[in-house]
Structure formats: C-alpha cells, structure tokens
N, C-alpha and C. Protein backbone atom coordinates (compact mmCIF):
# COMPACT_ATOMS: atom_id res chain seq x y z
N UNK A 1 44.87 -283.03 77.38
CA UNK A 1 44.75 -281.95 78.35
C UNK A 1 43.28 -281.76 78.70
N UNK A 2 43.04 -281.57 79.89
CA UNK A 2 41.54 -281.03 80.40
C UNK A 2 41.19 -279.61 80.15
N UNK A 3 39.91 -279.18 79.88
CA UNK A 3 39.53 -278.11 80.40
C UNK A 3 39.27 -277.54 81.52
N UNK A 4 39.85 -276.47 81.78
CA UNK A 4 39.01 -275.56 83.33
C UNK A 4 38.27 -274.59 83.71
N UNK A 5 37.71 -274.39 84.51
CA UNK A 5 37.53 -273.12 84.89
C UNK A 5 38.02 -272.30 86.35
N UNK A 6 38.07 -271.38 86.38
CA UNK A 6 38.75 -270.77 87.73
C UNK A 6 37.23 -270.23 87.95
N UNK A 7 36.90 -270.63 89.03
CA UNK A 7 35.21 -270.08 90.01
C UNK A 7 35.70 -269.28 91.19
N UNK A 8 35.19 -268.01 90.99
CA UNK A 8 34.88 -267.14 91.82
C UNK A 8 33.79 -266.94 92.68
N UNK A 9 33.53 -267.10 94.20
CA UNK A 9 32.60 -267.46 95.03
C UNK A 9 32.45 -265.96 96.02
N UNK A 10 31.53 -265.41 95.80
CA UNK A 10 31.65 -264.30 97.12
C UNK A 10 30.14 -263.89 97.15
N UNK A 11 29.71 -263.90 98.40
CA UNK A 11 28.19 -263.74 98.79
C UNK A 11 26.90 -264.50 97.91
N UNK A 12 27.26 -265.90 97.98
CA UNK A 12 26.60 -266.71 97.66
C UNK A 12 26.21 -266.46 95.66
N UNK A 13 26.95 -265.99 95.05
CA UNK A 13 27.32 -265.82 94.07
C UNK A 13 28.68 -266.59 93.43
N UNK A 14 28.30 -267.34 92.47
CA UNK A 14 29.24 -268.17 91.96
C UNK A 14 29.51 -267.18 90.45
N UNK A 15 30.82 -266.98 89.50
CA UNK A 15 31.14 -266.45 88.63
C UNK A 15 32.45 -267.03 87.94
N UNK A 16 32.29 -267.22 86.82
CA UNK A 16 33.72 -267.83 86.28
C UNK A 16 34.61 -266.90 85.51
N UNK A 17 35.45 -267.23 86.45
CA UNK A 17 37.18 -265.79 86.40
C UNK A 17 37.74 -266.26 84.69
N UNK A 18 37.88 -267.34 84.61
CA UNK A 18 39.07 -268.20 83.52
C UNK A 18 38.51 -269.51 82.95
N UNK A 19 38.61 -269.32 81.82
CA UNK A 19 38.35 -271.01 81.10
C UNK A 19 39.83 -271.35 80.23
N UNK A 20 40.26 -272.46 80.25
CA UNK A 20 41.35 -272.36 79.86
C UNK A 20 42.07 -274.38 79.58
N UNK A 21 42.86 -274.36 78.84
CA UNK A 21 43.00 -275.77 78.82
C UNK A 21 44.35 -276.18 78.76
N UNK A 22 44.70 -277.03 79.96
CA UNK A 22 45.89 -277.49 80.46
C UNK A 22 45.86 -278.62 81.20
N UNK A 23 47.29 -278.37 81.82
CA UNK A 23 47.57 -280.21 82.66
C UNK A 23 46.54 -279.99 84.23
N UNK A 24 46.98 -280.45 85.34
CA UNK A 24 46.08 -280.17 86.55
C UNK A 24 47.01 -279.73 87.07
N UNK A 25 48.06 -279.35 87.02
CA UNK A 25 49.74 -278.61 87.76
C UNK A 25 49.29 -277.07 87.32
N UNK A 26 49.62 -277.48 85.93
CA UNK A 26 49.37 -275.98 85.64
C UNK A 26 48.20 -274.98 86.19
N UNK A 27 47.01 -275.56 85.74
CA UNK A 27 45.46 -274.69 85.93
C UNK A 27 45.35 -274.72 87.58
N UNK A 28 46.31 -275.65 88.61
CA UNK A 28 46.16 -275.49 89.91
C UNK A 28 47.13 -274.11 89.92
N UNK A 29 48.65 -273.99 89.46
CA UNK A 29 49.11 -272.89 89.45
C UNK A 29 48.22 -271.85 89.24
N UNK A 30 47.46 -271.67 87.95
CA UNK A 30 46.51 -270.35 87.68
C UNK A 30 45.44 -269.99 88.52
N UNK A 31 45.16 -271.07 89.14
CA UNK A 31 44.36 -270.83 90.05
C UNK A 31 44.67 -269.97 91.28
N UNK A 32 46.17 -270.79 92.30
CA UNK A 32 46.98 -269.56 93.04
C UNK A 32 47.11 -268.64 93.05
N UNK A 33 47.59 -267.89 91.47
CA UNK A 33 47.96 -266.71 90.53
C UNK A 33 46.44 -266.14 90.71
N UNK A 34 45.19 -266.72 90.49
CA UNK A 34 44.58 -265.62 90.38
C UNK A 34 43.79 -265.42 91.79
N UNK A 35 44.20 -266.33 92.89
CA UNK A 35 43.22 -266.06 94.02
C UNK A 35 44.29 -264.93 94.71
N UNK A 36 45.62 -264.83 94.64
CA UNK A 36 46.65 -263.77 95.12
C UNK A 36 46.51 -262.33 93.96
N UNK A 37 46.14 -262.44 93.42
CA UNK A 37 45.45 -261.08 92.14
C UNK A 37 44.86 -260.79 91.79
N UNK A 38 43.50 -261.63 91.68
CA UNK A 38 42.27 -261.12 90.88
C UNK A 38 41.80 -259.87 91.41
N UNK A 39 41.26 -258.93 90.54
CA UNK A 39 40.98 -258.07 90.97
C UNK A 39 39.41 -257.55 91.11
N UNK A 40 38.81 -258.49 92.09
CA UNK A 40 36.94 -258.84 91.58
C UNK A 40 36.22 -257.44 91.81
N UNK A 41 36.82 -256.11 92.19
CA UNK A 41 35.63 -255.32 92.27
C UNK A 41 36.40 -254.38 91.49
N UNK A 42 35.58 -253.59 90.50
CA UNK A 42 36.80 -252.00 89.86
C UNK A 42 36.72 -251.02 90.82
N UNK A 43 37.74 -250.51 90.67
CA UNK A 43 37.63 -249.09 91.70
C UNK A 43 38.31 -249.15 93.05
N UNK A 44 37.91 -250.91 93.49
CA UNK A 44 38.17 -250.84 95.45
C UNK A 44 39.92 -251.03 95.11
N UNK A 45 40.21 -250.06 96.56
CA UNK A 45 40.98 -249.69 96.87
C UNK A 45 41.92 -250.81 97.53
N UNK A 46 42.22 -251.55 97.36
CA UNK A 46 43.15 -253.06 98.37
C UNK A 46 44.28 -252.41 99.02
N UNK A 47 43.58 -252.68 100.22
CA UNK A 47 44.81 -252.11 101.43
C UNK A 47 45.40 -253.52 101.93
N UNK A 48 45.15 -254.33 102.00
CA UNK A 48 45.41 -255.85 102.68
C UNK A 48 44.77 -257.24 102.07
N UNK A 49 45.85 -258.26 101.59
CA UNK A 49 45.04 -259.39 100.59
C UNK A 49 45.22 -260.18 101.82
N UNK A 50 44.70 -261.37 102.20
CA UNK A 50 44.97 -262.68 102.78
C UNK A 50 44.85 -264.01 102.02
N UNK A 51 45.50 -265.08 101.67
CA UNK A 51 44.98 -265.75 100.99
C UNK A 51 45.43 -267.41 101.66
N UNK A 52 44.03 -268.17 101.94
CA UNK A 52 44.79 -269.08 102.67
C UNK A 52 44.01 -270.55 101.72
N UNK A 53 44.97 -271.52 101.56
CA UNK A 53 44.74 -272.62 100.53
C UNK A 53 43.91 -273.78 101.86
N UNK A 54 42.36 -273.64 101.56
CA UNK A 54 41.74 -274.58 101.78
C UNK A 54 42.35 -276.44 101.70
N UNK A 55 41.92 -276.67 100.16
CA UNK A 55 42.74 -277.63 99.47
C UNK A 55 43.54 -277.07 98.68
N UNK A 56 43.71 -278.36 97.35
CA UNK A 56 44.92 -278.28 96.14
C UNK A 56 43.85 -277.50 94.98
N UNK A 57 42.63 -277.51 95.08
CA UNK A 57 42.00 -276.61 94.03
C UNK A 57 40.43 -275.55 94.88
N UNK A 58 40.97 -275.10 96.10
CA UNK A 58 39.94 -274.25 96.65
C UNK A 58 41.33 -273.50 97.74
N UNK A 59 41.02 -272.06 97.32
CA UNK A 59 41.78 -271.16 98.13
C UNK A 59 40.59 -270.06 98.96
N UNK A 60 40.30 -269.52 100.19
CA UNK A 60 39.94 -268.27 101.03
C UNK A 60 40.68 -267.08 100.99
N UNK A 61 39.95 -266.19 100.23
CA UNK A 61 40.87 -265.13 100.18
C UNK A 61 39.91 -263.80 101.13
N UNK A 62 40.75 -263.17 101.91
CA UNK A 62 39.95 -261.97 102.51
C UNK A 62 40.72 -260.94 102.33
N UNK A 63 39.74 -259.81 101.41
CA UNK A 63 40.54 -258.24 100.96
C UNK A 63 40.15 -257.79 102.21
N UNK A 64 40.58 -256.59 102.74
CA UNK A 64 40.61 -255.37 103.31
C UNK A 64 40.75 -254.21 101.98
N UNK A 65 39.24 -253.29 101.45
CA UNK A 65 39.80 -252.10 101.00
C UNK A 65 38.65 -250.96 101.57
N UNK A 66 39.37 -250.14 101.78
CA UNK A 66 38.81 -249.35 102.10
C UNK A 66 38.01 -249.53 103.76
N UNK A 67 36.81 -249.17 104.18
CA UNK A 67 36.49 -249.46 105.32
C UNK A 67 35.21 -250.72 105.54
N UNK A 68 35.54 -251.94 104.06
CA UNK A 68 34.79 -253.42 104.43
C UNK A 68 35.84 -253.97 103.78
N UNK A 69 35.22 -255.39 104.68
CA UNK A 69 36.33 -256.79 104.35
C UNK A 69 35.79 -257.55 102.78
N UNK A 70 36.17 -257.91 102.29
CA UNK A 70 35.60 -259.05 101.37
C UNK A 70 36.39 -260.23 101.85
N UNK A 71 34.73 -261.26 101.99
CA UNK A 71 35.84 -262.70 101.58
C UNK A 71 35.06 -263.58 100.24
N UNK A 72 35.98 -264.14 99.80
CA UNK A 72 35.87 -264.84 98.14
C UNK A 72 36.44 -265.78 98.61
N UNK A 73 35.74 -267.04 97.62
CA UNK A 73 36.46 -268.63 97.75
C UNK A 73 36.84 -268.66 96.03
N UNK A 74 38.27 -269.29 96.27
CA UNK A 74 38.45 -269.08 94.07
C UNK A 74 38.44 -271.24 93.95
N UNK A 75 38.05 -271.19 93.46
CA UNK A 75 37.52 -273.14 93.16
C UNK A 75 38.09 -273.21 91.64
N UNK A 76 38.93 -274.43 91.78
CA UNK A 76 38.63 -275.32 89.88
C UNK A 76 38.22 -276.48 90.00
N UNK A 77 37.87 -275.84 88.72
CA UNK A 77 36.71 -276.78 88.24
C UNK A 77 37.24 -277.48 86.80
N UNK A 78 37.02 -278.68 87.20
CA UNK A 78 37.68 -279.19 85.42
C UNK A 78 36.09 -279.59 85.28
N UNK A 79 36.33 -279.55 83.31
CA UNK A 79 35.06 -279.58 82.63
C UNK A 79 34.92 -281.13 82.17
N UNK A 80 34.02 -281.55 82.73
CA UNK A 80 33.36 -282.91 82.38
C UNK A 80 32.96 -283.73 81.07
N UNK A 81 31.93 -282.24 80.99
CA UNK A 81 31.05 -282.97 80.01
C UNK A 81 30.27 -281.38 79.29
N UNK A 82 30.27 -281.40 78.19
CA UNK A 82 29.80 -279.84 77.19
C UNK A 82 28.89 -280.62 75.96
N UNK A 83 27.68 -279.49 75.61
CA UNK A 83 27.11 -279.83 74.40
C UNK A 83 28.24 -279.80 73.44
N UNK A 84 29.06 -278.72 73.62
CA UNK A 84 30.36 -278.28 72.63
C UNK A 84 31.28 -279.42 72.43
N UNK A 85 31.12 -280.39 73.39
CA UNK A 85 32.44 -281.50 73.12
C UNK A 85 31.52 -282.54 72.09
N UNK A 86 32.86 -282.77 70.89
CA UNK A 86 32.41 -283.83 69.90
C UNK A 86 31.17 -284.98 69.79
C-alpha cells in the first residue's frame, strides 16, 4: 500500500488535510469525501458548496458563506520518498 496525503490549496497556501495509507481507489475516494466536506475555516457559515473534479486526484471546490466566495483546490499526493522510510 502507498502513502498519502490529501493537500489543501487556497490563496497560494498549500496545507495537508490527511496522511493516511491505502490502495489509489481508496485515498482517491478520501480525497472526494473530503473536497465535498472539509470544513477549512471554523466558524464560516456554508451557504453553498460547488465541487468540480479537475482530474482523478485534483478537485475545485468554491464555498459561498456568508457574504465571500472561497475557492480551494484539494490534490493527492502519494509519498515518494521520507527520511522516516527504512
């Protein structure tokens, strides 16, 4: 099994949502799951999600809360290469 990460992209800020280790079916599923849910700001109010699948591992998502838009790109990333690996 590979490692992943789920990358969160919004105003030229990159952040990692999920690290996690699975097949490329699955961690593409979690990825879906979290670009239709994540919940990247506390507090804002989500009146309207959009979420549209770029590719098979990059989704565009644009909130509506409150009176500004957010848009976020959610990316996976499988892990290559780590000091941590054997």
């Amino acid at each position: 099994m590979a490692h992943w990460v789920v990358v969160e992209e919004r105003e030229d800020t990159l952040r990692p949502i999920a690290r996690f280790e699975s097949t490329r079916e699955e961690a593409r599923r979690r990825l879906y799951e979290t670009a239709c849910t994540h919940r990247f700001a506390g507090g804002l109010l989500q009146q309207r999600r959009e979420v549209c699948r770029v590719d098979d591992d990059t989704y565009f998502v644009e909130v509506k809360g409150g009176p500004d838009t957010y848009h976020l790109r959610y990316c996976l990333a499988e892990r290559v290469w780590s000091t941590d690996d054997p």
